[in-house]
Each structure stands twice: as structure tokens, then as C-alpha cells.
N, C-alpha and C. Protein backbone atom coordinates (compact mmCIF):
# COMPACT_ATOMS: atom_id res chain seq x y z
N UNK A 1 23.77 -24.28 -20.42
CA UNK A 1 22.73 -23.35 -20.82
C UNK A 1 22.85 -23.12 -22.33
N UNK A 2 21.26 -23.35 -23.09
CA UNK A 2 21.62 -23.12 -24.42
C UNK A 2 21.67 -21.74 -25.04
N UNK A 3 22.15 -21.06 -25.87
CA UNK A 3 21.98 -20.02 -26.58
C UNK A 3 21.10 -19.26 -26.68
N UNK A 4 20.06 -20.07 -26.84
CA UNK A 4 18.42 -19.48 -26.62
C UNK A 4 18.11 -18.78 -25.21
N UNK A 5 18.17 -20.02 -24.30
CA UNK A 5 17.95 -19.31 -22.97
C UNK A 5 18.89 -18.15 -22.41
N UNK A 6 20.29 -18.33 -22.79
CA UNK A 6 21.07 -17.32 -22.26
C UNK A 6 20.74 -16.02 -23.07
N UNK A 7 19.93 -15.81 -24.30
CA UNK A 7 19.37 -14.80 -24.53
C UNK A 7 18.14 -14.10 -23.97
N UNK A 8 17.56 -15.01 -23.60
CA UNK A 8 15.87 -15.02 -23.11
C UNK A 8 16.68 -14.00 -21.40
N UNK A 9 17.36 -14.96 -20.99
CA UNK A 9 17.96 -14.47 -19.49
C UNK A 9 18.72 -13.17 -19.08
N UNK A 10 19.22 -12.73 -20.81
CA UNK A 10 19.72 -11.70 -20.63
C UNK A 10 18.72 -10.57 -20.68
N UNK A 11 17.72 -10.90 -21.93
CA UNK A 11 16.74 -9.85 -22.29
C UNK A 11 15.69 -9.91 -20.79
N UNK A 12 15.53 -10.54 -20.17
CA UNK A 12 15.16 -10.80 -19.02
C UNK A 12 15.21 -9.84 -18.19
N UNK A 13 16.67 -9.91 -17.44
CA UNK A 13 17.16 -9.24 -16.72
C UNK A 13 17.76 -8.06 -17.08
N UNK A 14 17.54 -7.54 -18.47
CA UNK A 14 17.21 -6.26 -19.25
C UNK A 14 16.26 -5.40 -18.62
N UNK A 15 15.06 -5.95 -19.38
CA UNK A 15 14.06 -5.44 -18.73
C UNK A 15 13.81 -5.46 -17.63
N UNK A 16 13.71 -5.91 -16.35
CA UNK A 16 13.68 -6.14 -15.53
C UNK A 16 14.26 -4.78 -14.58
N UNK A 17 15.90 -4.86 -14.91
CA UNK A 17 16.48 -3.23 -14.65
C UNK A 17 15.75 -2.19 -15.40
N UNK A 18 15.51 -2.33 -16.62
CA UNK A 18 15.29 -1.19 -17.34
C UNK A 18 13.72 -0.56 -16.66
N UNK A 19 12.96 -1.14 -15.67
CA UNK A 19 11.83 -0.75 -15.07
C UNK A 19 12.08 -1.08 -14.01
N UNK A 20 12.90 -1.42 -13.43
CA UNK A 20 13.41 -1.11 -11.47
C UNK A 20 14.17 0.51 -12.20
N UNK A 21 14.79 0.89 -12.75
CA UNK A 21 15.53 1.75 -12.25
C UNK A 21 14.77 2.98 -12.57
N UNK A 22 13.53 2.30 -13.55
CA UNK A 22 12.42 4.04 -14.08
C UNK A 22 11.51 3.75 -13.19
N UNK A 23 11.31 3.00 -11.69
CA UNK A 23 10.65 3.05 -11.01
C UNK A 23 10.86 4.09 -9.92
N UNK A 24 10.16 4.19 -8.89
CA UNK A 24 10.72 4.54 -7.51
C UNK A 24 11.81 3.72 -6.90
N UNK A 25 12.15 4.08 -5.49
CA UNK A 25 12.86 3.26 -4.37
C UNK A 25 11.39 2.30 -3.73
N UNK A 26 11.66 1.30 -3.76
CA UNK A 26 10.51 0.10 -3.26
C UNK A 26 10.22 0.79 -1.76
N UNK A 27 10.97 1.62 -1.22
CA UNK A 27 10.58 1.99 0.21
C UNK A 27 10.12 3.35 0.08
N UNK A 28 9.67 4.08 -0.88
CA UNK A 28 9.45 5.34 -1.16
C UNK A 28 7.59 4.70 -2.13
N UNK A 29 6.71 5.65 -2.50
CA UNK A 29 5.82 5.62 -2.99
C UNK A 29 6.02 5.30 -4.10
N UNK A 30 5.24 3.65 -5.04
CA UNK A 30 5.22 3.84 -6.39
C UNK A 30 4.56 4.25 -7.02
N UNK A 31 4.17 4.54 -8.33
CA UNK A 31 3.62 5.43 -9.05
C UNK A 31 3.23 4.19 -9.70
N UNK A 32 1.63 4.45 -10.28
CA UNK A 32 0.87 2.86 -10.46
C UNK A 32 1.53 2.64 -11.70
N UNK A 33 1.80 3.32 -12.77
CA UNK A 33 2.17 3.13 -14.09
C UNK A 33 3.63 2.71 -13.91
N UNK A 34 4.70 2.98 -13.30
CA UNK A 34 5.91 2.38 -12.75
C UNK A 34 5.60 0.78 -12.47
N UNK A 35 4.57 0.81 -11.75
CA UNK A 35 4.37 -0.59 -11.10
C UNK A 35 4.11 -1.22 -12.09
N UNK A 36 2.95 -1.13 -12.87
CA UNK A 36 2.44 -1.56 -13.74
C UNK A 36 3.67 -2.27 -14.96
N UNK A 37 4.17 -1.37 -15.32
CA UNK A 37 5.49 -1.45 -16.59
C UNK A 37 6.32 -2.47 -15.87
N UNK A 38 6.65 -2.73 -14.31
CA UNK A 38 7.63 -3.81 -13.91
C UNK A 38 6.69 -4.83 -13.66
N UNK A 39 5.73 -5.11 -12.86
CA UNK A 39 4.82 -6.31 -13.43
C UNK A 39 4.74 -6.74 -14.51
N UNK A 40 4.51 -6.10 -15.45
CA UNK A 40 4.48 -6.30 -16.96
C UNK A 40 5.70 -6.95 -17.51
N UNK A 41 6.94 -6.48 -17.16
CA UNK A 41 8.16 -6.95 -17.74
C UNK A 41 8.35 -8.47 -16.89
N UNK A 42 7.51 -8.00 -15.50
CA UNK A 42 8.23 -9.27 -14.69
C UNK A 42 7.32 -10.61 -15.09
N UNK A 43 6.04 -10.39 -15.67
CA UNK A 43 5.18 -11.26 -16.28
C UNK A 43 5.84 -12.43 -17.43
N UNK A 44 6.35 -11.18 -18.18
CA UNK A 44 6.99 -11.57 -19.42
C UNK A 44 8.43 -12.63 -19.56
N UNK A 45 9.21 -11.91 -18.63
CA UNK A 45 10.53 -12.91 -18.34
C UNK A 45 10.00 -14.20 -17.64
N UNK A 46 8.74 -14.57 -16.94
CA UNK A 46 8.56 -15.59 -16.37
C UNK A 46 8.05 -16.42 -17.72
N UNK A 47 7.46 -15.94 -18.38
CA UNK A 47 6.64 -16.62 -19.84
C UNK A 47 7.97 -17.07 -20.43
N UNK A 48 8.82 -16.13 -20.78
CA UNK A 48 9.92 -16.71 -21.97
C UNK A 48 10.94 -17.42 -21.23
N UNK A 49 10.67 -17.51 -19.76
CA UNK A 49 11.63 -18.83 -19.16
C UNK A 49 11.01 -19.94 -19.03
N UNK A 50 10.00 -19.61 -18.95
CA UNK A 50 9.28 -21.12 -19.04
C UNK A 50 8.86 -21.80 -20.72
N UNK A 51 9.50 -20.69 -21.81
CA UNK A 51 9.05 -21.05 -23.22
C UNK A 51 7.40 -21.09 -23.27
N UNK A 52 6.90 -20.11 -22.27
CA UNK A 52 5.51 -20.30 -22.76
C UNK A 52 4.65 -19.12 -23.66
N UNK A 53 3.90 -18.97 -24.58
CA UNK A 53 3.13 -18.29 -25.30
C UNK A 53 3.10 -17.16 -24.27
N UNK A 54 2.93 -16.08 -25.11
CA UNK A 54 2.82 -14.42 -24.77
C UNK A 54 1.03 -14.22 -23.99
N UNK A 55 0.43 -15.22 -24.47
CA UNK A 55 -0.86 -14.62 -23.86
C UNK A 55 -1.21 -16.07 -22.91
N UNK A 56 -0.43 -16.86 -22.50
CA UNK A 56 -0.29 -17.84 -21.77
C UNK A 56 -1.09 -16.46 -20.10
N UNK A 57 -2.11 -17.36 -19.80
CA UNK A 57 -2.97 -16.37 -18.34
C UNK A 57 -1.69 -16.63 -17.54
N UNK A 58 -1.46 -15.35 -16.71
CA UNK A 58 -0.67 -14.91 -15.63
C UNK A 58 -0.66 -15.45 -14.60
N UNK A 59 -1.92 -15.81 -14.04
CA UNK A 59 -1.89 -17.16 -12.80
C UNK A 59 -1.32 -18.31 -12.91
N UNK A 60 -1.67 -18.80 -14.33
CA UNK A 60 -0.55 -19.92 -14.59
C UNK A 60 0.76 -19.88 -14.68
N UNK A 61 1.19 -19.10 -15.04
CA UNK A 61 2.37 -18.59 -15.37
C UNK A 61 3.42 -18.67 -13.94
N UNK A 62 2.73 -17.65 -13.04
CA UNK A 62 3.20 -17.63 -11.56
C UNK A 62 2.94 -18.42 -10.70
N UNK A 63 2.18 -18.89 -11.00
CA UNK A 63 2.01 -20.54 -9.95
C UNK A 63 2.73 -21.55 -10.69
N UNK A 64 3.40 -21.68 -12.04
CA UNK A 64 3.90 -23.01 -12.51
C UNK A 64 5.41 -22.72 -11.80
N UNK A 65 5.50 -21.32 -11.40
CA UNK A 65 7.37 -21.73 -10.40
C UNK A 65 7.45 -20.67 -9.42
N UNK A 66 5.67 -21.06 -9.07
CA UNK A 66 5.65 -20.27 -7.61
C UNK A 66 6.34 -19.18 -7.46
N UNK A 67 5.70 -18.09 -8.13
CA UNK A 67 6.03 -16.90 -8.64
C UNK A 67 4.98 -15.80 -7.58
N UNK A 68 5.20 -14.70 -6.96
CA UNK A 68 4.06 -13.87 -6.47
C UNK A 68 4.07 -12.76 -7.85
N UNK A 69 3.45 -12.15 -7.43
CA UNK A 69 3.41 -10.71 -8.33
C UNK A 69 4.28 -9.81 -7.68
N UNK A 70 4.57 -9.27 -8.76
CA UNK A 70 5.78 -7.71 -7.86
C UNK A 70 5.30 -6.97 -6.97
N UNK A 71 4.21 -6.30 -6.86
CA UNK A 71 3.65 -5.83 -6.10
C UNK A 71 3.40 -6.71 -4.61
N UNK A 72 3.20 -7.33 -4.92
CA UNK A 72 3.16 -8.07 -3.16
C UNK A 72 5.04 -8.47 -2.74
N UNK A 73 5.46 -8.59 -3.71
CA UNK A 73 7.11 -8.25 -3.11
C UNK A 73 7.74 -7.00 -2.66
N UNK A 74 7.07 -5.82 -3.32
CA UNK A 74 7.01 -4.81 -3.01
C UNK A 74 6.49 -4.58 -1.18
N UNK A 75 5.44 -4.57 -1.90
CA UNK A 75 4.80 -5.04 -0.12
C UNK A 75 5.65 -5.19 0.98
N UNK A 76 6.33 -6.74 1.10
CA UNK A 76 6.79 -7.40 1.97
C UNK A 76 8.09 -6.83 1.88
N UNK A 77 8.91 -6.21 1.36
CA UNK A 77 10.17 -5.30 0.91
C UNK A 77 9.53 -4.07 2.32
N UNK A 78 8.53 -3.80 2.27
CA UNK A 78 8.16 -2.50 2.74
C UNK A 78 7.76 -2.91 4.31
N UNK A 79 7.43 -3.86 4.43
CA UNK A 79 6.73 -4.69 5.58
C UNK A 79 7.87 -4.99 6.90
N UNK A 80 8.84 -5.82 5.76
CA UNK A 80 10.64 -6.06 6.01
C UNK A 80 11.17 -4.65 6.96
N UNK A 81 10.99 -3.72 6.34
CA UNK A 81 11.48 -2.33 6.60
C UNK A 81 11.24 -2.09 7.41
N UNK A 82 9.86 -2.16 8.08
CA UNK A 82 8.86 -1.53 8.94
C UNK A 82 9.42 -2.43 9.91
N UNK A 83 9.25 -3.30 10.61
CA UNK A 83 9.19 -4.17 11.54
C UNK A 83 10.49 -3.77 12.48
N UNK A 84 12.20 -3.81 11.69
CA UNK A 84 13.45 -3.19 12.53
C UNK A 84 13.10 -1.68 12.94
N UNK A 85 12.63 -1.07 11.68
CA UNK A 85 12.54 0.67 12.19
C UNK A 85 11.63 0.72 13.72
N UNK A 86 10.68 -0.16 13.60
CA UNK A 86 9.89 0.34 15.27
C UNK A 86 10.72 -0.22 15.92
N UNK A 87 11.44 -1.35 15.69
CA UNK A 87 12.00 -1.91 17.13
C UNK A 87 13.05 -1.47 17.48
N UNK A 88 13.67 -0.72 16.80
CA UNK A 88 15.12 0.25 17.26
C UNK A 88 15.01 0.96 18.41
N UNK A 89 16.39 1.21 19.32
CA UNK A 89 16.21 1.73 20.29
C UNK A 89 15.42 3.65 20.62
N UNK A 90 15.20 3.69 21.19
CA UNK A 90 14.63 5.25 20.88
C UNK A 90 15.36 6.23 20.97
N UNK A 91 16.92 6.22 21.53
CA UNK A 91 17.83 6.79 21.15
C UNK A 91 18.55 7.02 19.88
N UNK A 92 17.90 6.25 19.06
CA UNK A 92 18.52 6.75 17.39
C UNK A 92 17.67 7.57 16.54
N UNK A 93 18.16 8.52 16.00
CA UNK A 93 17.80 10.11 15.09
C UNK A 93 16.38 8.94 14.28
N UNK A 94 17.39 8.28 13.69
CA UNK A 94 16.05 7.77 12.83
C UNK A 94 14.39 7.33 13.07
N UNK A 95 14.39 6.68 14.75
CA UNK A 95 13.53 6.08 15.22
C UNK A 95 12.56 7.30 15.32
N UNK A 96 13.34 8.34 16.17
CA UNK A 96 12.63 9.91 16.68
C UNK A 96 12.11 10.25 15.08
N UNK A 97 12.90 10.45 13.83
CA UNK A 97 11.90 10.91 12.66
C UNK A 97 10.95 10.11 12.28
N UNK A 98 11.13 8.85 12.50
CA UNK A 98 10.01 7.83 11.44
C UNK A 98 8.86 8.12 12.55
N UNK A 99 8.97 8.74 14.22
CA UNK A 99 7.89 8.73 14.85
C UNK A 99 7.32 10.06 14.41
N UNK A 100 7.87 10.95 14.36
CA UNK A 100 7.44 11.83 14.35
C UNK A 100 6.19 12.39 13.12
N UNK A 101 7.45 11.64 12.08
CA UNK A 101 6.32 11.54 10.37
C UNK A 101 5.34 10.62 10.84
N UNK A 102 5.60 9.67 11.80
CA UNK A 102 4.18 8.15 11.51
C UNK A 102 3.40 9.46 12.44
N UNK A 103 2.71 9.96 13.24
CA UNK A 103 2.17 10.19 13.93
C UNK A 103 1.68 12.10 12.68
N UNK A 104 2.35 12.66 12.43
CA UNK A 104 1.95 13.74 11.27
C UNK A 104 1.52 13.00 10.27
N UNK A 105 1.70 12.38 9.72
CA UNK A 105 1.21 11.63 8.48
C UNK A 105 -0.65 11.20 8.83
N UNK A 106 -0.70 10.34 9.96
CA UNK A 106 -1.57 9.52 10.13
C UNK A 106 -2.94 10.61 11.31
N UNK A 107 -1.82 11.84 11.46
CA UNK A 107 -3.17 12.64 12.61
C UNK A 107 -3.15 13.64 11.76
N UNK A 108 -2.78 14.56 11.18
CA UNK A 108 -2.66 15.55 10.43
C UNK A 108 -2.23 15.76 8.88
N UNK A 109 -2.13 14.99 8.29
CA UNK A 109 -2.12 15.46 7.00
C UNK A 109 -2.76 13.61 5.64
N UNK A 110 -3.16 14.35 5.13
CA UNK A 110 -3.94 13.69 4.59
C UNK A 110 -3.78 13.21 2.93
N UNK A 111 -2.13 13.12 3.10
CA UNK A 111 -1.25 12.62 1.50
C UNK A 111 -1.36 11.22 1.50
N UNK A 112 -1.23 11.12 0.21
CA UNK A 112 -1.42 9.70 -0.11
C UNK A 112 -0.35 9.32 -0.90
N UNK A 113 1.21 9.80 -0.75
CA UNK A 113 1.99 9.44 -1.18
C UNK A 113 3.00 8.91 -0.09
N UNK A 114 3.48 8.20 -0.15
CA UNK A 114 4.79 8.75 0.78
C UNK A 114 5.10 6.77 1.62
N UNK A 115 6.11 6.44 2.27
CA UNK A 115 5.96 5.21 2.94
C UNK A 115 5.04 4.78 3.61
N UNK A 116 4.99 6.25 4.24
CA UNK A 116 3.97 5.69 5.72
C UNK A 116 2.34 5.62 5.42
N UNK A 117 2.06 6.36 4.38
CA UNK A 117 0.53 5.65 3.43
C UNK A 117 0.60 4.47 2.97
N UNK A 118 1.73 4.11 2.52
CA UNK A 118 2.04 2.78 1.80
C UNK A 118 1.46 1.94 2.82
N UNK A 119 2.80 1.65 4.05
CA UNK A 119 2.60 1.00 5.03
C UNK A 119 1.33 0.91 5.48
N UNK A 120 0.23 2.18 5.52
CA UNK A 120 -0.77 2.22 5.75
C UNK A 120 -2.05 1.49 5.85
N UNK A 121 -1.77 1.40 4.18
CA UNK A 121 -2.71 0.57 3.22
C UNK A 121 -2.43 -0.87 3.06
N UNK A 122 -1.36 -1.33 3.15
CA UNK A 122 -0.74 -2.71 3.27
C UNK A 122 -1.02 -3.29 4.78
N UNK A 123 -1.07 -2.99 5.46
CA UNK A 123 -1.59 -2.91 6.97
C UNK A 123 -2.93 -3.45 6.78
N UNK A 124 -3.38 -2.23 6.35
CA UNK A 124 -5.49 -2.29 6.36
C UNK A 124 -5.48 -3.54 5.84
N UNK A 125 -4.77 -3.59 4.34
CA UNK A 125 -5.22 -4.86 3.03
C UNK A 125 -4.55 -6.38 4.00
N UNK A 126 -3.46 -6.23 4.50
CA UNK A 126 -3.51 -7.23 5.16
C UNK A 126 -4.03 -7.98 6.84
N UNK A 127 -4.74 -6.82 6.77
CA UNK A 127 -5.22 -7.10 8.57
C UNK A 127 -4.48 -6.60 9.76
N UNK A 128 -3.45 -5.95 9.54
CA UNK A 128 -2.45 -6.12 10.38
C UNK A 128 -2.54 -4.72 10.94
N UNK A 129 -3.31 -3.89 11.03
CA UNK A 129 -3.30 -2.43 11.08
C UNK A 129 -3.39 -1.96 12.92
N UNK A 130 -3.58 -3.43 13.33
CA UNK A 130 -3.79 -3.40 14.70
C UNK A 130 -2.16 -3.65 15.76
N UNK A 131 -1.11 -3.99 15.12
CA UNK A 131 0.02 -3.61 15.10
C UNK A 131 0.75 -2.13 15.10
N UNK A 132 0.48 -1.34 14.14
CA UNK A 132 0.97 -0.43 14.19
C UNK A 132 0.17 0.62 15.13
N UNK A 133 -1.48 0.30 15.34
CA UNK A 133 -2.38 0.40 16.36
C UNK A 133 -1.99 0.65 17.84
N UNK A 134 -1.52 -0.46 18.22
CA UNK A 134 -0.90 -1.07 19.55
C UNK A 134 0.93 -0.06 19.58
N UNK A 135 1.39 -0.07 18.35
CA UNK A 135 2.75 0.93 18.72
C UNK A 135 2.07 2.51 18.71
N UNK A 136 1.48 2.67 18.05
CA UNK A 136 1.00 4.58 18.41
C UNK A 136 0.48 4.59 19.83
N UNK A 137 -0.12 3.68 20.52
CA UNK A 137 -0.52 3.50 21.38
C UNK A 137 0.25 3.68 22.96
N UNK A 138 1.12 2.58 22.63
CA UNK A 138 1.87 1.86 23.51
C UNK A 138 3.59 1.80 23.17
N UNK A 139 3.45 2.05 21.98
CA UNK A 139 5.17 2.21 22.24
C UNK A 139 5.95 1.04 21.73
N UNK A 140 5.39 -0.30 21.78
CA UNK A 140 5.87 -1.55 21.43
C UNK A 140 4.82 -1.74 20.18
N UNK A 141 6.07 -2.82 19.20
CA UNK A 141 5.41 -2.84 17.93
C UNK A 141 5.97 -5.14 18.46
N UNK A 142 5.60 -5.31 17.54
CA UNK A 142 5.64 -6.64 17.43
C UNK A 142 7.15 -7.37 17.50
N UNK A 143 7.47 -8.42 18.26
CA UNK A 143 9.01 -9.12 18.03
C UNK A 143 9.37 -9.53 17.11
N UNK A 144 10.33 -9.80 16.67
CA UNK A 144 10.69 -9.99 15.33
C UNK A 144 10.17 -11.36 15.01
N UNK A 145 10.01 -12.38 15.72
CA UNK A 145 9.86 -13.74 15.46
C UNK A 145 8.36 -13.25 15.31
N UNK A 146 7.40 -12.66 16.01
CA UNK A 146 6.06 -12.27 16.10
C UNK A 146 5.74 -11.60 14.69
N UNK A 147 6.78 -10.62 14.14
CA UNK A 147 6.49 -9.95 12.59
C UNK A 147 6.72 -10.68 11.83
N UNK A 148 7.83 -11.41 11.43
CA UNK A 148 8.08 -12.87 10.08
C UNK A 148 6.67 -13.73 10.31
């Protein structure tokens, strides 16, 4: 590794922390300007690893090493989460709170912060809202081989 890059890699993964850690928890609500500032950084370290120009378009950029955007990693970070929490047995503290908030969240209160909006909206945006549909319902959420 030359000199150059091991600088590029450090300032990289600089920034990179320096806007994960002024963000939220990826499983907690982000705040769009949080998001925004780590997209932004995460844009940038992909440009100066690939040695490409600062205003080099962003699609190119992330498709030349099959790159997603943070936000849809975010996503699937959150998606990840979701899928063990329903399928846990119903004897654990945790399963009984995440039901209790999914079901207050989604019949009675009308915040737009929080996981279970997240999950919400990632659901709708990806089609999948008929999943979590079928568990308020019924009790069973999807198998794990069925959620990947």
C-alpha cells in the first residue's frame, strides 16, 4: 500500500467514525441531517479510493465497486433486527415489549420517530408491510430463510 492511499484510508475511516458516532444508533431513529453528513462522508471516501474527481456523479461512483448508499444499509441493519426480534420465543421480556410498543406505536400514537416508524416506512417503501401485517394479525412473522 502506497503512502497516498494509506492516507486517503485513514482520512477515510476518519470521517466515516467522525459521522457514525454524531449520528444516532442505526436501530434507533436517524435524524435526516445525521444521515445526510454520513452519506456525504461515505460518498467521498468511495471517490478518493477510487482516485476519482470530487464531483465525479455518485451513481458512478457506487456502482464502479458496487457500493449501495448508507441509507439502504441502514435499512437492512434495521430489517436484520426485525426479523430475530418477532421470531423469539414469547417467553422473553424483550419479545412482550417490542409487542407491546409495535401494537401502541402503530394503533395509538402517531410519532414519527422511533424504530418501529422506521421499520414502518421501510416496510411500505419496500412492499413488505404485509409481513408485519400477517404478525399483528396472527402471531407468526416470516422464517428466517423466508426473511433473507
Amino acid at each position: 500500500m502506497t503512502l497516498y492511499m494509506s492516507r486517503v484510508l485513514c482520512f477515510c475511516i476518519a470521517a466515516y467514525l467522525h459521522c457514525h458516532l454524531t449520528c444516532q444508533s442505526p436501530l434507533e431513529s436517524t435524524r435526516l441531517s445525521s444521515l445526510r453528513k454520513l452519506e456525504h462522508s461515505h460518498r467521498l471516501c468511495l471517490k478518493l479510493m477510487q482516485s476519482l474527481p470530487r464531483r465525479t456523479p455518485t451513481n458512478f461512483t457506487l456502482s464502479a465497486v458496487n457500493a449501495v448508499p448508507m441509507e439502504t444499509v441502514i435499512g437492512h441493519k434495521k430489517l436484520n433486527f426485525l426479523g430475530p426480534l418477532c421470531n423469539l420465543p414469547c417467553s422473553y421480556m424483550t419479545k412482550r415489549v417490542f409487542n407491546i410498543r409495535l401494537t401502541h406505536c402503530l394503533n395509538l400514537d402517531n410519532q414519527s420517530l422511533g424504530f418501529i416508524p422506521d421499520i414502518n416506512r421501510i416496510l411500505t417503501k419496500y412492499a413488505l408491510l404485509h409481513a408485519l401485517d400477517r404478525y399483528l394479525s396472527d402471531g407468526v412473522f416470516l422464517s428466517k430463510c423466508a426473511w433473507k
